[in-house]
PDB file of N, CA and C in Angstrom:
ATOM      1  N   UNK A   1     -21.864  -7.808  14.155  1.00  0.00           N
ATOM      2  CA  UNK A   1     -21.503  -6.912  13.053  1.00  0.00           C
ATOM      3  C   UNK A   1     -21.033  -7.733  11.861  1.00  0.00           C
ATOM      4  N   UNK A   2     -21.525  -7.324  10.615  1.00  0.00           N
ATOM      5  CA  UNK A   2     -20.918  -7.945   9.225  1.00  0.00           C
ATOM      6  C   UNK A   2     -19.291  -7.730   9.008  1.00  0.00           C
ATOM      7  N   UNK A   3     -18.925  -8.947   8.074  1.00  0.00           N
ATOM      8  CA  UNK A   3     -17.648  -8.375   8.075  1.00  0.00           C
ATOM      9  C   UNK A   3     -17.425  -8.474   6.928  1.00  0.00           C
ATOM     10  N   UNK A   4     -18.671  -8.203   5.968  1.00  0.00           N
ATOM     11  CA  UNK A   4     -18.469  -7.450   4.594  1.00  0.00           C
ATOM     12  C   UNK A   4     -18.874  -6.092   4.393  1.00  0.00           C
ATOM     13  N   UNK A   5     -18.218  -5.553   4.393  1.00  0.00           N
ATOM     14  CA  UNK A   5     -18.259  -3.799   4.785  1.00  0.00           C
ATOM     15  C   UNK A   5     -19.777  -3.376   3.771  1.00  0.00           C
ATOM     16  N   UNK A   6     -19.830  -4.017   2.199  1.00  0.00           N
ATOM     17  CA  UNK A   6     -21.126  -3.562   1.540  1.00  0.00           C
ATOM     18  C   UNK A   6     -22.622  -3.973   2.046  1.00  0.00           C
ATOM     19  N   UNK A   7     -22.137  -4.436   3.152  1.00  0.00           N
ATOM     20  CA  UNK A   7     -23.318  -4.665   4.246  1.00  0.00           C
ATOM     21  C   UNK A   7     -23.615  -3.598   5.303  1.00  0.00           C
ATOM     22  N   UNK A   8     -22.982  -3.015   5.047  1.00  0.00           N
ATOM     23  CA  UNK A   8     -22.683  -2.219   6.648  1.00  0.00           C
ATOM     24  C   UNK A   8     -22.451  -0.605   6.309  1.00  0.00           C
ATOM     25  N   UNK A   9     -22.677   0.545   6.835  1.00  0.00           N
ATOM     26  CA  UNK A   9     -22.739   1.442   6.430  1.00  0.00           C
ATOM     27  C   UNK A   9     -20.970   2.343   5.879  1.00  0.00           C
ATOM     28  N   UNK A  10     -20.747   2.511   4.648  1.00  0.00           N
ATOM     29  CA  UNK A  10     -19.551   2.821   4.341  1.00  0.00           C
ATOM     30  C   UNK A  10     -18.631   3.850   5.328  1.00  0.00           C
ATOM     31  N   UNK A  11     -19.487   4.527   6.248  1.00  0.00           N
ATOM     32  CA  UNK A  11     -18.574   5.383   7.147  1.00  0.00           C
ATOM     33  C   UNK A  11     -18.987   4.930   8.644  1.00  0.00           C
ATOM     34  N   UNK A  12     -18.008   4.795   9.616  1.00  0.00           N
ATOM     35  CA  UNK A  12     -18.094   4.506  10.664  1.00  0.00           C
ATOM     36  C   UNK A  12     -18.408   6.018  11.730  1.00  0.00           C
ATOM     37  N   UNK A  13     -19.410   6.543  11.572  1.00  0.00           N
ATOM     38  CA  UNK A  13     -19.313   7.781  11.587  1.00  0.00           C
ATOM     39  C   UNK A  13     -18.765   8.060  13.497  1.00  0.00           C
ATOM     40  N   UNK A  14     -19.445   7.036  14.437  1.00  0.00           N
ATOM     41  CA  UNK A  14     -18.967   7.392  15.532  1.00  0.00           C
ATOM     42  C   UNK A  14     -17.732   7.072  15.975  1.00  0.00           C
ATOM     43  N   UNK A  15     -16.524   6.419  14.905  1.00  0.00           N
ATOM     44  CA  UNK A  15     -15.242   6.502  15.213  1.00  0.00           C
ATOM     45  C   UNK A  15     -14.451   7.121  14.532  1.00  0.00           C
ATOM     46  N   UNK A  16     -15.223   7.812  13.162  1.00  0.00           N
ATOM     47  CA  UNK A  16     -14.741   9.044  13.002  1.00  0.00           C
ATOM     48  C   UNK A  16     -14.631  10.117  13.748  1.00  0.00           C
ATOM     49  N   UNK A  17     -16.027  10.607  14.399  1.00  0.00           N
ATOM     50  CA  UNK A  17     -16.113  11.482  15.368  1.00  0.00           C
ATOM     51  C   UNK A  17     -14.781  11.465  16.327  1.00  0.00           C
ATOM     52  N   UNK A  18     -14.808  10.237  16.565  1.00  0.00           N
ATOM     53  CA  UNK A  18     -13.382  10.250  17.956  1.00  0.00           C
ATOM     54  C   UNK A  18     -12.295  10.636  17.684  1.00  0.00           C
ATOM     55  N   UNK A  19     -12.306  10.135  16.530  1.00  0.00           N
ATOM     56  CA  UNK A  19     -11.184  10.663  15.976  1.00  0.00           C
ATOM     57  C   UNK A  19     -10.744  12.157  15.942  1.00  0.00           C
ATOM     58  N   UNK A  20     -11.403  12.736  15.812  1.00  0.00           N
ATOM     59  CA  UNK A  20     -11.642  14.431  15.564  1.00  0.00           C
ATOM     60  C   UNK A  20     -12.194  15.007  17.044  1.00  0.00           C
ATOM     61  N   UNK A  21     -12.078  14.703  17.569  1.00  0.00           N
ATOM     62  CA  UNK A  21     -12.435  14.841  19.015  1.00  0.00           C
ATOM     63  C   UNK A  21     -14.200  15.231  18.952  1.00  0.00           C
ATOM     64  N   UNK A  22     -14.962  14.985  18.284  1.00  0.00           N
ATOM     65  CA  UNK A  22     -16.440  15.200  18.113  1.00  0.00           C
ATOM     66  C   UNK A  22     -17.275  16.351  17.486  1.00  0.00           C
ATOM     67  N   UNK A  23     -16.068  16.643  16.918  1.00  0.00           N
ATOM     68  CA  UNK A  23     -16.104  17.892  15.795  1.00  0.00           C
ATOM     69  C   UNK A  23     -16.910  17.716  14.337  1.00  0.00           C
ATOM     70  N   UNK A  24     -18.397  17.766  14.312  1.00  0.00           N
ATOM     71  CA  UNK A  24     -18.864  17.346  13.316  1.00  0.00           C
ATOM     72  C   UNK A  24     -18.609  18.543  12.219  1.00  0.00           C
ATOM     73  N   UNK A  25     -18.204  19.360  12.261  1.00  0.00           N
ATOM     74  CA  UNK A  25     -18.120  20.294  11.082  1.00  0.00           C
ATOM     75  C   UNK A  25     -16.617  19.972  10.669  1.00  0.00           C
ATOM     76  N   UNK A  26     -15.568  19.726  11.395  1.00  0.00           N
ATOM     77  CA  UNK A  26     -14.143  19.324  11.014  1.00  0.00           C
ATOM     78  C   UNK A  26     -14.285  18.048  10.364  1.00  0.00           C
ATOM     79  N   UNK A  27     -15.030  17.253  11.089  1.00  0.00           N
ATOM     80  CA  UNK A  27     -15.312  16.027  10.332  1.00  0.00           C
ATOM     81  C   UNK A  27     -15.999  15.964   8.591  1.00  0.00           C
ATOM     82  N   UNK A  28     -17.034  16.937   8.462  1.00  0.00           N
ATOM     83  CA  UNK A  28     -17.371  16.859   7.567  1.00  0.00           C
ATOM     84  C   UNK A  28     -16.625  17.911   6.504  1.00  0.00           C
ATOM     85  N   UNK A  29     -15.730  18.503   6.608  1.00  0.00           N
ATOM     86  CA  UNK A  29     -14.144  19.410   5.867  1.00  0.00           C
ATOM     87  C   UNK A  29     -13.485  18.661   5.660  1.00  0.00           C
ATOM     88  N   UNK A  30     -13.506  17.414   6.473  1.00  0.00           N
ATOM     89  CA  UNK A  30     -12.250  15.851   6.086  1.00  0.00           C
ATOM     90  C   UNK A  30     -13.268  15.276   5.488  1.00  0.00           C
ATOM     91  N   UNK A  31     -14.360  15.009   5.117  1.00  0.00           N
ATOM     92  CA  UNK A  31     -14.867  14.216   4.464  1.00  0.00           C
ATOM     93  C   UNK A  31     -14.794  14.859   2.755  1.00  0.00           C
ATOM     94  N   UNK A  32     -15.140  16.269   3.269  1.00  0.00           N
ATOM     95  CA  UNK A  32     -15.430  16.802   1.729  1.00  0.00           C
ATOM     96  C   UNK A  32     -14.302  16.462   0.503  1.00  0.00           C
ATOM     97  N   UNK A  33     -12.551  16.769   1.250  1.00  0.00           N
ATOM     98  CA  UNK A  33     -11.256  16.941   1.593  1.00  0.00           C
ATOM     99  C   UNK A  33     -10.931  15.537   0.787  1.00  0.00           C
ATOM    100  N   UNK A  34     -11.445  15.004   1.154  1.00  0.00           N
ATOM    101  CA  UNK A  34     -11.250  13.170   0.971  1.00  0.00           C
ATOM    102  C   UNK A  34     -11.955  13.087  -0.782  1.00  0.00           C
ATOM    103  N   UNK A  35     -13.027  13.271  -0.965  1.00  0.00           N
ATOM    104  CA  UNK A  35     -13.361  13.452  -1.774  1.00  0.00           C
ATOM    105  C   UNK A  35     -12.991  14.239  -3.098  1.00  0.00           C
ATOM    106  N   UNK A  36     -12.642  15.358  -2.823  1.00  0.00           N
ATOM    107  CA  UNK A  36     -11.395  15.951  -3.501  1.00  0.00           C
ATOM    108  C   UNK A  36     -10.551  14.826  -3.786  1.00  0.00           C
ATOM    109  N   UNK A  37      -9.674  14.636  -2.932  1.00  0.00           N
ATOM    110  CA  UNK A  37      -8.191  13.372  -3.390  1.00  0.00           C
ATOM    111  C   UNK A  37      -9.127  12.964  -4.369  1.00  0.00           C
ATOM    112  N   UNK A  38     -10.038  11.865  -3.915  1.00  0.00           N
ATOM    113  CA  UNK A  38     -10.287  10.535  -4.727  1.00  0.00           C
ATOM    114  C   UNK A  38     -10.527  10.839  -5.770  1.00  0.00           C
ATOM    115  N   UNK A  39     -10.968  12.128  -6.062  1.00  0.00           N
ATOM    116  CA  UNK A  39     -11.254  12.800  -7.496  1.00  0.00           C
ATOM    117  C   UNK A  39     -10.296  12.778  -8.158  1.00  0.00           C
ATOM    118  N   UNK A  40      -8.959  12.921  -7.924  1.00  0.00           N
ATOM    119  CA  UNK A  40      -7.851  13.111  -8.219  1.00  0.00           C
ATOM    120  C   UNK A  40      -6.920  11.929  -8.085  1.00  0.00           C
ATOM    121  N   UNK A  41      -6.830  11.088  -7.426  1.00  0.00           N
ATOM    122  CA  UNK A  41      -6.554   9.390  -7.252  1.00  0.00           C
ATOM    123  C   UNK A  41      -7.094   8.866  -7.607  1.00  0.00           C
ATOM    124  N   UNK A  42      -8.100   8.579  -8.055  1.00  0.00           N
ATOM    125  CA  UNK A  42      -8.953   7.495  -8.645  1.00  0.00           C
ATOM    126  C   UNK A  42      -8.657   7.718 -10.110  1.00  0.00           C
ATOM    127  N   UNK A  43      -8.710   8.546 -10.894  1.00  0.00           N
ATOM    128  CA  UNK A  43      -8.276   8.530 -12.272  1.00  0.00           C
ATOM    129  C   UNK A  43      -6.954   8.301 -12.723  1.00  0.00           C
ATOM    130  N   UNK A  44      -5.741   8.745 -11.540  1.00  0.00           N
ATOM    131  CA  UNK A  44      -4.563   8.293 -11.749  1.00  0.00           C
ATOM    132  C   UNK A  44      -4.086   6.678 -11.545  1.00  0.00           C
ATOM    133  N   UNK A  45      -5.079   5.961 -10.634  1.00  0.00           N
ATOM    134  CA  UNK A  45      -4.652   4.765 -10.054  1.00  0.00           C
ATOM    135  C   UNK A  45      -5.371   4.100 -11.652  1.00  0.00           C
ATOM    136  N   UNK A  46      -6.303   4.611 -12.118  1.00  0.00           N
ATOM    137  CA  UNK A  46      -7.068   3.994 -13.470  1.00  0.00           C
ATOM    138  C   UNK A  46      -6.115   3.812 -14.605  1.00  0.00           C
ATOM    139  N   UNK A  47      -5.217   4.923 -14.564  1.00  0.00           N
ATOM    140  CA  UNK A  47      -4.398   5.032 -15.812  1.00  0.00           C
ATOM    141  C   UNK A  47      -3.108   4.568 -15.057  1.00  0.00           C
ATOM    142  N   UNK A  48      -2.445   3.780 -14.036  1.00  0.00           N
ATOM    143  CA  UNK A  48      -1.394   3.465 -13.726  1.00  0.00           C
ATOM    144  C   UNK A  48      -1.323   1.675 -13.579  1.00  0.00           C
ATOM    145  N   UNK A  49      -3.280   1.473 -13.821  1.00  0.00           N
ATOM    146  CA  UNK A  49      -3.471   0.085 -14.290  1.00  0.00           C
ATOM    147  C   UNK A  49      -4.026  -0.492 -15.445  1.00  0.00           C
ATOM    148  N   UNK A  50      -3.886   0.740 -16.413  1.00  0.00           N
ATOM    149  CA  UNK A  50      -3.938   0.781 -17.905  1.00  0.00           C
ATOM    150  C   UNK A  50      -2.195   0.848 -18.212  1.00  0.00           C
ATOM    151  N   UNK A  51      -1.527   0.994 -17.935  1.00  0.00           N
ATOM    152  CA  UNK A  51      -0.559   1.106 -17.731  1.00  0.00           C
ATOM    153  C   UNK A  51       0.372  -0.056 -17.665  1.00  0.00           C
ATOM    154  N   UNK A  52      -0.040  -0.773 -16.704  1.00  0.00           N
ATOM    155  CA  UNK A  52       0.886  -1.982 -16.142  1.00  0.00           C
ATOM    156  C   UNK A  52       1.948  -1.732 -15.016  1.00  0.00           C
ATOM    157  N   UNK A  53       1.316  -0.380 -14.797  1.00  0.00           N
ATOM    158  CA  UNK A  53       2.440   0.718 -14.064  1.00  0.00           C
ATOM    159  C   UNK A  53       1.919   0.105 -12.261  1.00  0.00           C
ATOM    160  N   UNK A  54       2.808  -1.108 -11.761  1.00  0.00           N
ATOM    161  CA  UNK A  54       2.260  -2.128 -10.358  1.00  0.00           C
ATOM    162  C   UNK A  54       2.740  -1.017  -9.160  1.00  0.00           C
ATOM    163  N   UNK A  55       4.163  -0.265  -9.727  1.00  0.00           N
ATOM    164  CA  UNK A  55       4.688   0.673  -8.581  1.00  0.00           C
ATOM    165  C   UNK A  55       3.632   1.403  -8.163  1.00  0.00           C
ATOM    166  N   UNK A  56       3.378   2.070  -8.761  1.00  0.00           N
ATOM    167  CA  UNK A  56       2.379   3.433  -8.902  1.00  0.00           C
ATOM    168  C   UNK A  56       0.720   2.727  -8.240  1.00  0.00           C
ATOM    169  N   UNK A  57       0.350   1.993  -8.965  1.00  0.00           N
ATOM    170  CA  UNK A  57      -0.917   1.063  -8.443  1.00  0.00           C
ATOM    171  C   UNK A  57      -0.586   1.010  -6.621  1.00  0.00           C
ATOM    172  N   UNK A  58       0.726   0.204  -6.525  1.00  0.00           N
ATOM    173  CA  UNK A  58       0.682  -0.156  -4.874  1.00  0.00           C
ATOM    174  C   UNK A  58       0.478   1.395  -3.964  1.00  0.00           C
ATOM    175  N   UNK A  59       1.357   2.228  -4.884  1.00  0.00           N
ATOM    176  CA  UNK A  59       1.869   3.507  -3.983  1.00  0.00           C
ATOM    177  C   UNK A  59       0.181   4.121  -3.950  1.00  0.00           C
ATOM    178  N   UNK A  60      -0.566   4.587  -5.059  1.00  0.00           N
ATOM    179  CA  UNK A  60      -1.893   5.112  -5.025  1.00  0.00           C
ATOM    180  C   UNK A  60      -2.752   4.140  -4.062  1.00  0.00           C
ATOM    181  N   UNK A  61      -2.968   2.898  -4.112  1.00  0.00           N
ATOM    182  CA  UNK A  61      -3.803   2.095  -2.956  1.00  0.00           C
ATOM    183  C   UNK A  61      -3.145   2.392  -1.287  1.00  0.00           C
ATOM    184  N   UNK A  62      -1.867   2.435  -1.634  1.00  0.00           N
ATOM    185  CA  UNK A  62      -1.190   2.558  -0.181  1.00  0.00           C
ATOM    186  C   UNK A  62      -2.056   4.036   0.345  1.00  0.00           C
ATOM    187  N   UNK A  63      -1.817   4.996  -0.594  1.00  0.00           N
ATOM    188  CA  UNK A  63      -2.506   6.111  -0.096  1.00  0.00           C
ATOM    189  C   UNK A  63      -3.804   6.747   0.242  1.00  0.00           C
ATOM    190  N   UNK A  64      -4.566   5.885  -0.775  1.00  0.00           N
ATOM    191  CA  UNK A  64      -5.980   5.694  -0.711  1.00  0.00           C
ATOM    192  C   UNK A  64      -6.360   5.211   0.591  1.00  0.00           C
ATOM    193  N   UNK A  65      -6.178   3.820   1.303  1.00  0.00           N
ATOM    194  CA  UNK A  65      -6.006   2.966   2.107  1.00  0.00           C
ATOM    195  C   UNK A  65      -5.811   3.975   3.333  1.00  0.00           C
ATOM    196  N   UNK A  66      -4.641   4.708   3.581  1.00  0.00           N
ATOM    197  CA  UNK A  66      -4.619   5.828   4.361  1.00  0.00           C
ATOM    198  C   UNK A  66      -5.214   6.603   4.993  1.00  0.00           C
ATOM    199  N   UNK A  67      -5.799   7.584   4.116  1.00  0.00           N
ATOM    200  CA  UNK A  67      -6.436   8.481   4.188  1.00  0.00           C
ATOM    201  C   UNK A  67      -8.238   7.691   4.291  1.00  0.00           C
ATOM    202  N   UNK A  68      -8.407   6.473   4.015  1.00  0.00           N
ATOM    203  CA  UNK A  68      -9.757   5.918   4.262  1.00  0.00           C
ATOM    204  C   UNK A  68      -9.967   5.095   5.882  1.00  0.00           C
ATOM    205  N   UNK A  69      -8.540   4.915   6.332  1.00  0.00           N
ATOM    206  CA  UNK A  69      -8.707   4.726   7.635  1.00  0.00           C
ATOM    207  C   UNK A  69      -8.725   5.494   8.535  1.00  0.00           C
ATOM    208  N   UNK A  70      -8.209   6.547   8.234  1.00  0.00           N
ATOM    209  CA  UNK A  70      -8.008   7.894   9.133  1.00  0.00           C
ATOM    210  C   UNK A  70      -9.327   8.651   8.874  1.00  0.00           C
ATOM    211  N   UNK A  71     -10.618   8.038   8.127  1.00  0.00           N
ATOM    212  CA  UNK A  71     -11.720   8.799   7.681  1.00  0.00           C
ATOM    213  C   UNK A  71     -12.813   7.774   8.374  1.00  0.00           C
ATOM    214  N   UNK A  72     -12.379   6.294   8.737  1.00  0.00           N
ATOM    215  CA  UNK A  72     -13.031   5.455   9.478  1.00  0.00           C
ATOM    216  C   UNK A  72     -14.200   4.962   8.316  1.00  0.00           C
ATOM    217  N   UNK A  73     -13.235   4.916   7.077  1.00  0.00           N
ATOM    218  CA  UNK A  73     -14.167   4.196   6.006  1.00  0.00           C
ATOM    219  C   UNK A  73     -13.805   2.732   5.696  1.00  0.00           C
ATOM    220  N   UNK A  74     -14.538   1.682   5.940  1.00  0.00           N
ATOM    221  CA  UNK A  74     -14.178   0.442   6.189  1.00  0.00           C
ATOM    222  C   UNK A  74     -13.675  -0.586   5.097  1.00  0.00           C
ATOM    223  N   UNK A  75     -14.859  -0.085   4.125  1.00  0.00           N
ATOM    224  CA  UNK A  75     -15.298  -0.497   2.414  1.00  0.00           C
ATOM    225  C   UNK A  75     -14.418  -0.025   2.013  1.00  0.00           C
ATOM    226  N   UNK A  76     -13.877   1.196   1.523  1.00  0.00           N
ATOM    227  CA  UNK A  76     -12.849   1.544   1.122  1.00  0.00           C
ATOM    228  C   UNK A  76     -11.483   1.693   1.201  1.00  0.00           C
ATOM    229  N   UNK A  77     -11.390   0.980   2.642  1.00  0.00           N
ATOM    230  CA  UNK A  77      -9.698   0.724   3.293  1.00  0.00           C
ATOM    231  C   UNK A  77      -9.895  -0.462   2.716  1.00  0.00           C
ATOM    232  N   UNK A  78     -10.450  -1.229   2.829  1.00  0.00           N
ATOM    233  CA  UNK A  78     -10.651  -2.859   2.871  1.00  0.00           C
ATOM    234  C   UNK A  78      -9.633  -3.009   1.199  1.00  0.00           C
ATOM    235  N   UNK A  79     -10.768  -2.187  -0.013  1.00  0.00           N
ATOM    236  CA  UNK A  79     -10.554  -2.504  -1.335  1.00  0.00           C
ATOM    237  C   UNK A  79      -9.205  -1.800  -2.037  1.00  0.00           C
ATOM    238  N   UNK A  80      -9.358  -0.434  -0.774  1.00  0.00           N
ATOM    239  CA  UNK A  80      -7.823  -0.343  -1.375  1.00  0.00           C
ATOM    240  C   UNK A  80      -6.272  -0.521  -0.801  1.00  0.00           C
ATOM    241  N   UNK A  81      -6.443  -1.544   0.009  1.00  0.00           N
ATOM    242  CA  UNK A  81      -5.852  -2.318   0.664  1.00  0.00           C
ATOM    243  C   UNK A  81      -5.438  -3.209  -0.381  1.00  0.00           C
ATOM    244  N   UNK A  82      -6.570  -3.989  -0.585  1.00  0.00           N
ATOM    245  CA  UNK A  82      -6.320  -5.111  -1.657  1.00  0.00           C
ATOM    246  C   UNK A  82      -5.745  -4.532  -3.330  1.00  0.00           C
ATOM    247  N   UNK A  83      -6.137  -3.252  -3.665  1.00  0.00           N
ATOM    248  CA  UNK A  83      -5.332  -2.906  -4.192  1.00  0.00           C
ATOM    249  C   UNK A  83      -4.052  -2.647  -4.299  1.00  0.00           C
ATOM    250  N   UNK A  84      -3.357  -2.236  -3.415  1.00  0.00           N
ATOM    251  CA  UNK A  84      -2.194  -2.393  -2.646  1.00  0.00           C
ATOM    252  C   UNK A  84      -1.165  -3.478  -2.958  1.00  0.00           C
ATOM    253  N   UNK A  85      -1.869  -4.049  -2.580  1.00  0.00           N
ATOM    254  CA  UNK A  85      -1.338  -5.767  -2.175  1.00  0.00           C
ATOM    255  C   UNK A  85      -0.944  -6.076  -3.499  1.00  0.00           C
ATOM    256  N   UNK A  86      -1.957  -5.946  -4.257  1.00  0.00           N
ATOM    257  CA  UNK A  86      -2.510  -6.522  -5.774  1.00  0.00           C
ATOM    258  C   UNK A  86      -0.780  -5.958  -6.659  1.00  0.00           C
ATOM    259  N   UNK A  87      -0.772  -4.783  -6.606  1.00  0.00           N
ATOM    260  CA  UNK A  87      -0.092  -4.149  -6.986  1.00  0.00           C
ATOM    261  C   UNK A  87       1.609  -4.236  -6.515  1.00  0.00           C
ATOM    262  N   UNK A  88       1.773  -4.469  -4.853  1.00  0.00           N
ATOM    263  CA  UNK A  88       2.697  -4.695  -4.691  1.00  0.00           C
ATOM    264  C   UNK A  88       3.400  -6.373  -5.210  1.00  0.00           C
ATOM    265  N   UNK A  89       2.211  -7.073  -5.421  1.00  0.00           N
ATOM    266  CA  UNK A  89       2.705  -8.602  -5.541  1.00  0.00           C
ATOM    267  C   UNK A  89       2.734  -8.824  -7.645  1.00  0.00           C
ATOM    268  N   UNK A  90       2.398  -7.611  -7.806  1.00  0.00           N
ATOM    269  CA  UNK A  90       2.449  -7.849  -9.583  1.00  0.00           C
ATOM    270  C   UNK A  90       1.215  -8.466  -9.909  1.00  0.00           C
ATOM    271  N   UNK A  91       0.018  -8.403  -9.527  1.00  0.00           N
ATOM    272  CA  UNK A  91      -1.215  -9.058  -9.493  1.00  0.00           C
ATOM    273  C   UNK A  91      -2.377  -8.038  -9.891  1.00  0.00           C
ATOM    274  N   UNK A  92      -2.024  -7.557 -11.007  1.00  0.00           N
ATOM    275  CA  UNK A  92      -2.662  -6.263 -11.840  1.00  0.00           C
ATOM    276  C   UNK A  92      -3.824  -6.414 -12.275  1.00  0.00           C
ATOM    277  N   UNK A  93      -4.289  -7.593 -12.588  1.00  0.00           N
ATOM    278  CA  UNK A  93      -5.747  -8.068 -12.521  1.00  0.00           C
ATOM    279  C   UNK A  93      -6.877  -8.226 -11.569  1.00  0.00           C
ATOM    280  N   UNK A  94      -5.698  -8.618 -10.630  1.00  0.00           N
ATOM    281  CA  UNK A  94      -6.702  -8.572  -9.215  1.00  0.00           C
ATOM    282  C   UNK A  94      -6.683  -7.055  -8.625  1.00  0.00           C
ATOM    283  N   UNK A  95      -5.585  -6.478  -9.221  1.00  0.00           N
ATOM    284  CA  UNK A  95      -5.564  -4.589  -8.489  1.00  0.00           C
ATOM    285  C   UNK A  95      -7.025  -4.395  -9.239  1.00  0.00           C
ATOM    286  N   UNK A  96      -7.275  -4.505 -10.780  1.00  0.00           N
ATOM    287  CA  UNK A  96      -8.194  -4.305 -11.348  1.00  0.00           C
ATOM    288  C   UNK A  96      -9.675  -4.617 -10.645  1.00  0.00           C
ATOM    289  N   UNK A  97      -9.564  -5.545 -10.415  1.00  0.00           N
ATOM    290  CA  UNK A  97     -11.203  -6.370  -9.734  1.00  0.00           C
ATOM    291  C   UNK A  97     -11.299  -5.177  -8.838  1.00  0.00           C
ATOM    292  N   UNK A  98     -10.163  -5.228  -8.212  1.00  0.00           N
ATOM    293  CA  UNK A  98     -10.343  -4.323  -6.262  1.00  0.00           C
ATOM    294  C   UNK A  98     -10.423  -3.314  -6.925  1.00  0.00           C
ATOM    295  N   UNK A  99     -10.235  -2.723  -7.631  1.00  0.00           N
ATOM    296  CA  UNK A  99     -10.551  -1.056  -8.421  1.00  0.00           C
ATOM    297  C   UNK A  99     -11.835  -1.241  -8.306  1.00  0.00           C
ATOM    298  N   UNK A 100     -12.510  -2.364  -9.081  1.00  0.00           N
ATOM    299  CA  UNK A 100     -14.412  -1.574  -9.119  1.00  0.00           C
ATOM    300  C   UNK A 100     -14.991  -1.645  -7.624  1.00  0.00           C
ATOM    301  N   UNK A 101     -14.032  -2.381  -7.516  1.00  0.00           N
ATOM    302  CA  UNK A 101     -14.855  -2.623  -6.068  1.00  0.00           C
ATOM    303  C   UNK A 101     -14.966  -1.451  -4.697  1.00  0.00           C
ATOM    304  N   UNK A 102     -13.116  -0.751  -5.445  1.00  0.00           N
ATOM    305  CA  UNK A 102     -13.424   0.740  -4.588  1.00  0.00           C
ATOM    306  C   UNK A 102     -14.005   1.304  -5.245  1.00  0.00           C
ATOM    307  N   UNK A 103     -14.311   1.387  -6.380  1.00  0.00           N
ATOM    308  CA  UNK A 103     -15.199   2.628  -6.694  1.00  0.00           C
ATOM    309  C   UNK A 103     -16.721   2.602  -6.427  1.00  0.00           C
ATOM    310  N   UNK A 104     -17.466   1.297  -6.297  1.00  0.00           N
ATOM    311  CA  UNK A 104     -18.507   0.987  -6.102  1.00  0.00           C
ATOM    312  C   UNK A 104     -18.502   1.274  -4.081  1.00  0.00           C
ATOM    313  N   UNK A 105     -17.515   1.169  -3.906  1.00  0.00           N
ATOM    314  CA  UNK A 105     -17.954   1.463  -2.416  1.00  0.00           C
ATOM    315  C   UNK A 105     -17.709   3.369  -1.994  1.00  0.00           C
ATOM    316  N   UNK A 106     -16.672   3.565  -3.179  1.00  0.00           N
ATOM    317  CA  UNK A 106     -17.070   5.576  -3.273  1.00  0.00           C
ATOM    318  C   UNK A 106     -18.136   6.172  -3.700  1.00  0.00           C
ATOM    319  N   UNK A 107     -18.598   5.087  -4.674  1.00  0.00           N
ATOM    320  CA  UNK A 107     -20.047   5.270  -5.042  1.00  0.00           C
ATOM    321  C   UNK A 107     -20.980   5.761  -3.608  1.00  0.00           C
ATOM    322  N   UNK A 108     -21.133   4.170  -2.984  1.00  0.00           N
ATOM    323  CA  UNK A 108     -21.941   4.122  -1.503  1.00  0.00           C
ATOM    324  C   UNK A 108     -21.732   5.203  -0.880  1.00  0.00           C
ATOM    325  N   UNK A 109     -20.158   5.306  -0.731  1.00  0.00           N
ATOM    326  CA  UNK A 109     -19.807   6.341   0.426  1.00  0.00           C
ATOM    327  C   UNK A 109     -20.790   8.014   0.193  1.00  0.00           C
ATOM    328  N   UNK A 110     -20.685   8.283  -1.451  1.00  0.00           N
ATOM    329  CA  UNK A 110     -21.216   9.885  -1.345  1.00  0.00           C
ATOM    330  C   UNK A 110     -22.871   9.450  -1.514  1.00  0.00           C
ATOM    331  N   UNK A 111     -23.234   8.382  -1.922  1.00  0.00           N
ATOM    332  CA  UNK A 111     -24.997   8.046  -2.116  1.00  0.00           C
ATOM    333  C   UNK A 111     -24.943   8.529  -0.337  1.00  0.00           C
ATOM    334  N   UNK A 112     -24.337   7.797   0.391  1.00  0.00           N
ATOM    335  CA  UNK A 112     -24.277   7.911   1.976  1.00  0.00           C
ATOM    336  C   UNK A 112     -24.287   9.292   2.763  1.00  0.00           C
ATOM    337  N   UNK A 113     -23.272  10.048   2.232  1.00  0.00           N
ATOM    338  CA  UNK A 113     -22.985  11.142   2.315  1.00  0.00           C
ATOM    339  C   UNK A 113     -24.051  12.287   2.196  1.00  0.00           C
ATOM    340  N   UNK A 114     -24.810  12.257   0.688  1.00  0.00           N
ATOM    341  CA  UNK A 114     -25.609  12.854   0.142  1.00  0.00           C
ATOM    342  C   UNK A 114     -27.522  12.980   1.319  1.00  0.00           C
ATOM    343  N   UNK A 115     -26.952  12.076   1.756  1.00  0.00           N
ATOM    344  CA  UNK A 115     -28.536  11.633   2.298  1.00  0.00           C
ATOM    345  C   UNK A 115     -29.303  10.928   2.144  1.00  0.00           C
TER     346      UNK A 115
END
């Protein structure tokens, strides 16, 4: 297995499943669900690193990060992880880099999603 997630398919779909006990319609209500947030996190984490605002950056990646492991999304825990980090260590440039980099892998995720 790769262990650059933009190699590899953005959802781990059979450890999502487990997660949910194999509930593909619950699964796909948490996926939709997820999507929602990011709609709504992703523009705030944008303007909290237009900002200079590192609290807010760590706290939005912390949450992002969350809710993308509990969704068994690999690409997108990974980047907003490193956002996180970025943010908790005052490293607002590098939160920046890891920003396109989640969004290019939310990109993948709904191209993925979509079919």
């Amino acid at each position: 297995m790769s262990s650059n997630p933009s190699e590899s398919s953005p959802l781990n779909r059979a450890e999502a499943l487990e997660r949910v006990g194999g509930d593909e319609a619950f699964l796909e209500e948490l996926l939709s669900i997820y999507q929602e947030e990011f709609a709504e996190k992703s523009p705030a984490l944008a303007e909290a690193l237009a900002n200079q605002d590192a609290k807010s950056v760590r706290e939005i990646g912390h949450y992002i990060k969350g809710a993308s492991a509990n969704l068994s999304l690999p690409g997108l825990q990974a980047a907003s992880f490193d956002i996180e980090k970025a943010g908790a260590d005052g490293r607002l440039e590098d939160a920046k880099a890891a920003y396109q980099t989640l969004l290019s892998e939310y990109d993948r995720l709904k191209k993925h999603l979509a079919g």
